[in-house]
C-alpha atoms as a PDB file:
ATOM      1  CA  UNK A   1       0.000   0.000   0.000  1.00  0.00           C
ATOM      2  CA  UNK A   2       1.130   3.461  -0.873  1.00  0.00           C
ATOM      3  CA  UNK A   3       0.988   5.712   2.005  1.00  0.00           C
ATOM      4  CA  UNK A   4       0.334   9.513   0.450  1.00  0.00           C
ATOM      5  CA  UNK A   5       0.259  12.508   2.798  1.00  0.00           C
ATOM      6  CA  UNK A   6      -3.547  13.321   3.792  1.00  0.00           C
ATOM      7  CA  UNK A   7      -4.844  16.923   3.874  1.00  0.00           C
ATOM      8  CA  UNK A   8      -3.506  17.883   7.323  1.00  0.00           C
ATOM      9  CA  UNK A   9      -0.386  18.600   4.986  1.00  0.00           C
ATOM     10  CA  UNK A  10      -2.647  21.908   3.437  1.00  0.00           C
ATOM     11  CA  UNK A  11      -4.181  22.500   6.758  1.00  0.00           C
ATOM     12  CA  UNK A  12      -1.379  22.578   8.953  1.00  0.00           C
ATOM     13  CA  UNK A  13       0.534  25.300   7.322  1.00  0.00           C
ATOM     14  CA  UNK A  14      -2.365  27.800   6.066  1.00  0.00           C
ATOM     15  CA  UNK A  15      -3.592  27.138  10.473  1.00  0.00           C
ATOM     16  CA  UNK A  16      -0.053  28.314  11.436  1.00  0.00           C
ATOM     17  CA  UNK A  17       0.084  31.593   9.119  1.00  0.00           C
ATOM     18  CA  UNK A  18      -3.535  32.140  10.198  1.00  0.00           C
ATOM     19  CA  UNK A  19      -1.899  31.941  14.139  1.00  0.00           C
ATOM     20  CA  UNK A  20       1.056  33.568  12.961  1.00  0.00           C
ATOM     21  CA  UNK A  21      -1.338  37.238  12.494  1.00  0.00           C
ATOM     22  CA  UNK A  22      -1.322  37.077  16.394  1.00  0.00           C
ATOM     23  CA  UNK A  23       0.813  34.579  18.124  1.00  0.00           C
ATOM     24  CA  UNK A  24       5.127  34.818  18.192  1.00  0.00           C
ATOM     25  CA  UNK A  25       5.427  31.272  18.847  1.00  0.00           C
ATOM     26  CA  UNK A  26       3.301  30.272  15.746  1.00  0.00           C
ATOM     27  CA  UNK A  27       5.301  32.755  14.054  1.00  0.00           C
ATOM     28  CA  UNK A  28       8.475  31.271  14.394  1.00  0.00           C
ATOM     29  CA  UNK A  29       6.994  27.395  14.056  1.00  0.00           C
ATOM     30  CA  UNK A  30       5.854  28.834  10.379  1.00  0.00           C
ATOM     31  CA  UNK A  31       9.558  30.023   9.646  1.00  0.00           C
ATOM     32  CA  UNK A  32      10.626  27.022  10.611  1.00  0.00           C
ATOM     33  CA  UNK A  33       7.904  24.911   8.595  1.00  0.00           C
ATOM     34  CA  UNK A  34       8.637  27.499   5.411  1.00  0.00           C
ATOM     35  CA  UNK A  35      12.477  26.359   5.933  1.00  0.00           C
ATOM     36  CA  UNK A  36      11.897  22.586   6.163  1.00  0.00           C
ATOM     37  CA  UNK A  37       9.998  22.908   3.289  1.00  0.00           C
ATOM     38  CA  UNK A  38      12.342  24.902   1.183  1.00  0.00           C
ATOM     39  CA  UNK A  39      14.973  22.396   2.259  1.00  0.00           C
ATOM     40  CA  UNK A  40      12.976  19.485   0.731  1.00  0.00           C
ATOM     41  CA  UNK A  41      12.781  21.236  -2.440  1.00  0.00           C
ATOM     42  CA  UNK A  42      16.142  21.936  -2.966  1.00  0.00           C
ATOM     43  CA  UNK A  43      16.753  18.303  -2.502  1.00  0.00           C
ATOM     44  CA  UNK A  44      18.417  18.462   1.634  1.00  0.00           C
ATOM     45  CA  UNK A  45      15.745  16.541   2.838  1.00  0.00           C
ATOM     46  CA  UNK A  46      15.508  16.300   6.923  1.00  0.00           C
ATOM     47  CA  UNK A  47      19.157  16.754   7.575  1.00  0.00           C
ATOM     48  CA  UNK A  48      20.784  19.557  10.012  1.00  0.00           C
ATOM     49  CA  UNK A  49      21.562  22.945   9.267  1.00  0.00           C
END
């Protein structure tokens, strides 16, 4: 079976920049998430900085 990201993979991120208008800490978790995912596209995957 071919496991395939559900929708919480939309959801997550558009919840955190909605949190992010008023909250610091969601603020930073979105940098982070906005890294992580712009490390995945340039092909680093999950490792360190």
């Amino acid at each position: 079976m071919i496991v395939l990201p559900g929708p919480a993979v939309v959801v997550i991120p558009i919840g955190l920049a909605v949190l992010a208008t008023e909250f610091a800490w969601a603020r930073k978790l979105l940098i982070r998430v906005k890294e992580r995912i712009e490390r995945m596209r340039n092909g680093n995957g999950c490792q360190g900085k």
